[in-house]
C-alpha atoms as a PDB file:
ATOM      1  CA  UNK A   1      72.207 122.656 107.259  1.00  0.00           C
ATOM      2  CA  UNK A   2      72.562 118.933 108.862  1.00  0.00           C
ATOM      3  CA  UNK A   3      74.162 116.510 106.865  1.00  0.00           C
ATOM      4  CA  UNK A   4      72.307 113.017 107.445  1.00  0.00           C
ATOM      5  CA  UNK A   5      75.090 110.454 107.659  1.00  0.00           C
ATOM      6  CA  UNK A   6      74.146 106.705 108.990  1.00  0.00           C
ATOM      7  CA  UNK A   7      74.873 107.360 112.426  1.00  0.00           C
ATOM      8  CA  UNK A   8      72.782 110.667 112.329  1.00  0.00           C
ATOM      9  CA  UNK A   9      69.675 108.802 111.063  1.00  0.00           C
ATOM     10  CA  UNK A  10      70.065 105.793 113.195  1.00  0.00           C
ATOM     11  CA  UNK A  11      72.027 106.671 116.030  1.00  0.00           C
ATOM     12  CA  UNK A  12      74.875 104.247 117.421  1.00  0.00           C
ATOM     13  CA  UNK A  13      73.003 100.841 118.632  1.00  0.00           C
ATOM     14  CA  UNK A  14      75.578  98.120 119.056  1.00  0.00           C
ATOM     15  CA  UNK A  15      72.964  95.786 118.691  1.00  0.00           C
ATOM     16  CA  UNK A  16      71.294  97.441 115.624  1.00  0.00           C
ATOM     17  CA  UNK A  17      74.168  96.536 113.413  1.00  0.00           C
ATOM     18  CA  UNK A  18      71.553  94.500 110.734  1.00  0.00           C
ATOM     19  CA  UNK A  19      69.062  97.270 111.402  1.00  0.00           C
ATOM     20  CA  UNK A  20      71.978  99.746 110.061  1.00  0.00           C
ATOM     21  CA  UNK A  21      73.478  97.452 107.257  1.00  0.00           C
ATOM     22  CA  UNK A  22      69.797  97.004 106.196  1.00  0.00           C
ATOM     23  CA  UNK A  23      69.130 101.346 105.998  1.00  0.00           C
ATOM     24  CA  UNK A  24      72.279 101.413 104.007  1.00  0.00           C
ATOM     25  CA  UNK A  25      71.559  98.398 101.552  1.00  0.00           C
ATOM     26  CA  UNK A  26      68.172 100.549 101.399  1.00  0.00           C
ATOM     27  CA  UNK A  27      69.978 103.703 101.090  1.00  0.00           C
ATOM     28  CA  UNK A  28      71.822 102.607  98.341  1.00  0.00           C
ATOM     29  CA  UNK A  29      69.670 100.621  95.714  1.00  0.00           C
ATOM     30  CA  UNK A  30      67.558 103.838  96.117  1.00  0.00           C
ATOM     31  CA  UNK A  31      70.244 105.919  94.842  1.00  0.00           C
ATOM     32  CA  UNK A  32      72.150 103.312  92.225  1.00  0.00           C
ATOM     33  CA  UNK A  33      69.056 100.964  91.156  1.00  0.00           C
ATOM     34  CA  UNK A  34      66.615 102.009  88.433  1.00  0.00           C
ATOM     35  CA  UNK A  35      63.308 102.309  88.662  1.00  0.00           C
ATOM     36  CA  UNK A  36      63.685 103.337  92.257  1.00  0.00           C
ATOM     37  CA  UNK A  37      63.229 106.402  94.018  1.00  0.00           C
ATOM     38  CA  UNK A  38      65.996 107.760  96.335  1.00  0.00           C
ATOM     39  CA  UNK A  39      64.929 110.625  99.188  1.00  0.00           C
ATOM     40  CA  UNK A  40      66.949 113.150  99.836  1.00  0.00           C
ATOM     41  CA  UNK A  41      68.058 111.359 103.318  1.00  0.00           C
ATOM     42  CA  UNK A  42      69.373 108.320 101.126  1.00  0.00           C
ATOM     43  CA  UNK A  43      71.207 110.328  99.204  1.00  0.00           C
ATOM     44  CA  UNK A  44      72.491 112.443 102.146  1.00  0.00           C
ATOM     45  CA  UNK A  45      73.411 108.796 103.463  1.00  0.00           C
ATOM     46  CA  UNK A  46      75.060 107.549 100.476  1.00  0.00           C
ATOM     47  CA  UNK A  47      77.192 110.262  99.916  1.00  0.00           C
ATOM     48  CA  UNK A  48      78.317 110.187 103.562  1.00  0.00           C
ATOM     49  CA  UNK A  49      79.298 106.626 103.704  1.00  0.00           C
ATOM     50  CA  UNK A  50      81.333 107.199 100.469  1.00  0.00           C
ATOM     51  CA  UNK A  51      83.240 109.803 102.098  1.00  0.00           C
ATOM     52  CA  UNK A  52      83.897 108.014 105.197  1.00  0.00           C
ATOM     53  CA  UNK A  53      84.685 104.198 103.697  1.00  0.00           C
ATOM     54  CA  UNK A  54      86.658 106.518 100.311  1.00  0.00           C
ATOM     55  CA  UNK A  55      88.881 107.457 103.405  1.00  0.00           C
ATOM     56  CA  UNK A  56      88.957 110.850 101.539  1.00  0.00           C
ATOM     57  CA  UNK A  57      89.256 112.968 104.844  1.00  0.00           C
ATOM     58  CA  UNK A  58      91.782 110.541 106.403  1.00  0.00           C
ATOM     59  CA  UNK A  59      95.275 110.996 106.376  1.00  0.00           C
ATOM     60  CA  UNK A  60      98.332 108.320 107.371  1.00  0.00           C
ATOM     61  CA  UNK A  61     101.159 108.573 109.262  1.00  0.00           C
ATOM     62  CA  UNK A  62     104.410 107.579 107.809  1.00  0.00           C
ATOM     63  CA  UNK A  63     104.427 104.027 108.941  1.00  0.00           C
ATOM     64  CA  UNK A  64     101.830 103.198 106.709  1.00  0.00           C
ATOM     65  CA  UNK A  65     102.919 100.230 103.902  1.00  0.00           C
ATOM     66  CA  UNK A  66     103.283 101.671  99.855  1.00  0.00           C
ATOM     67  CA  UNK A  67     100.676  98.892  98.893  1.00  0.00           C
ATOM     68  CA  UNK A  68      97.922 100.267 101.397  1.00  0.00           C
ATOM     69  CA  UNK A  69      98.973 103.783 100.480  1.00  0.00           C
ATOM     70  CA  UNK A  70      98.029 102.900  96.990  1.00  0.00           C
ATOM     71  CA  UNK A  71      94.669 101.392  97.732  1.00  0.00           C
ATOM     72  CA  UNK A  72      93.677 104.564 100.049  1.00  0.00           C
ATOM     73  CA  UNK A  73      94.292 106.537  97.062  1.00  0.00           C
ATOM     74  CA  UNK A  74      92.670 105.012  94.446  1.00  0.00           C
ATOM     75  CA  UNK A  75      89.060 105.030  97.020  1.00  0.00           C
ATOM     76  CA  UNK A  76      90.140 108.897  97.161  1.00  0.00           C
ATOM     77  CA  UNK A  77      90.230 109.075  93.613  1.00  0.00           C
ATOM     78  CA  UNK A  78      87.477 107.493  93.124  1.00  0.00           C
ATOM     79  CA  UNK A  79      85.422 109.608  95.559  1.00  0.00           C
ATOM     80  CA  UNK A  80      87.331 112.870  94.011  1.00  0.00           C
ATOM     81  CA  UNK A  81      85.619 111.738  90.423  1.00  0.00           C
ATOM     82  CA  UNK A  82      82.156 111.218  92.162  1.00  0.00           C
ATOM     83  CA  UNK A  83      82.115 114.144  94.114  1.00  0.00           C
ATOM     84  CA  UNK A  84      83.715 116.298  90.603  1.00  0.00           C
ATOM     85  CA  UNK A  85      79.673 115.718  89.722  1.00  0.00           C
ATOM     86  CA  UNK A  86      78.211 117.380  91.992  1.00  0.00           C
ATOM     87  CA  UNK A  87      77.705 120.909  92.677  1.00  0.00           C
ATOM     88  CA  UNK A  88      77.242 121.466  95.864  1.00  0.00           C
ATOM     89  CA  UNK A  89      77.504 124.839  97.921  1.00  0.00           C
ATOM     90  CA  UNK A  90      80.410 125.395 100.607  1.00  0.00           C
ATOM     91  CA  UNK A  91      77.743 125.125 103.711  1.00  0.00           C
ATOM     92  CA  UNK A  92      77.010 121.541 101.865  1.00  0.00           C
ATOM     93  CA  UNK A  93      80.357 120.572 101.679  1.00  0.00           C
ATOM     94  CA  UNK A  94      80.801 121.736 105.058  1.00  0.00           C
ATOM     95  CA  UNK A  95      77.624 119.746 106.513  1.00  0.00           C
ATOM     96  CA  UNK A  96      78.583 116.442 104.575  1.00  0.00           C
ATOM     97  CA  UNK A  97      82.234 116.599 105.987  1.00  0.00           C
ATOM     98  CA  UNK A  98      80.884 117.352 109.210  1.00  0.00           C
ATOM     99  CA  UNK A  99      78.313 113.686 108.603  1.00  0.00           C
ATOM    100  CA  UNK A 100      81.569 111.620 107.688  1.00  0.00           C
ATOM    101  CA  UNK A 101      83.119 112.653 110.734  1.00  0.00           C
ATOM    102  CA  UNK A 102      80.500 111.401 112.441  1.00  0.00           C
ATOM    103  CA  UNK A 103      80.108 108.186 110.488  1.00  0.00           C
ATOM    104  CA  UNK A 104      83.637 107.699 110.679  1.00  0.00           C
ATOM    105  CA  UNK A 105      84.224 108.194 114.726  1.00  0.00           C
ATOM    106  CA  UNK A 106      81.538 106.264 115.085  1.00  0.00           C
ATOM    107  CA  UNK A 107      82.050 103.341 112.863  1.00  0.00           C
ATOM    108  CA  UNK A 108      83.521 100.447 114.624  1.00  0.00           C
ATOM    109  CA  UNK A 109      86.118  99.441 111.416  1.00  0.00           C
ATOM    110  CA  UNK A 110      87.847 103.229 112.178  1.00  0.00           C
ATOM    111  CA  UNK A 111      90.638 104.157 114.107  1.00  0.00           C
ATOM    112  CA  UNK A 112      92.822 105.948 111.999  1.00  0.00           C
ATOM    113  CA  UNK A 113      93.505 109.924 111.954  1.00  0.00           C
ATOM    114  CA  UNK A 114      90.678 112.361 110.870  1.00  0.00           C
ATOM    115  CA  UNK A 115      91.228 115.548 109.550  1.00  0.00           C
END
């Protein structure tokens, strides 16, 4: 199964960056705001970008400062208790790993280590 993450959906467009903030705003109230209906893609894309931005899959090296430390883990725990929800099988898990990868080498904010 593909994972749809961001990039997957919209593909990397340096000059689509309002096009892309726009999908994900979109993405988003589908999934969070009542009265709305979310696709399965927005959710796939939700999901993603919470893995990716929860820095969940990324690990620092031991320069890193104790007050950033802290921050990175409290967006992993709060991804841990979003993702404790859901019940998802291990090819999903896989798949949406696979679409933060993506989202992450190919979001311009990244440049730290990926698992």
């Amino acid at each position: 199964m593909g994972w749809r993450s961001l990039h997957t959906v919209l593909g990397r467009d340096k000059s689509g960056d309002m096009r892309r903030q726009a999908r994900l705003t979109q993405a988003y109230r589908a999934v969070f705001q009542p009265g709305l209906s979310a696709s399965s893609e927005d959710k796939e894309i939700v999901l993603a970008d919470l893995l990716h931005r929860s820095g969940f899959n990324k690990y620092f090296g031991p320069e890193v400062s104790s007050d950033h430390l802290r921050y990175a883990e409290g967006m992993r725990a709060l991804y841990g208790h979003i993702f404790g929800f859901l019940s998802l099988s291990d090819e999903d898990v896989a798949a949406l790993e696979r679409a933060a990868r993506v989202e992450a080498v190919n979001h311009s904010e990244t440049r730290e280590f990926i698992r």
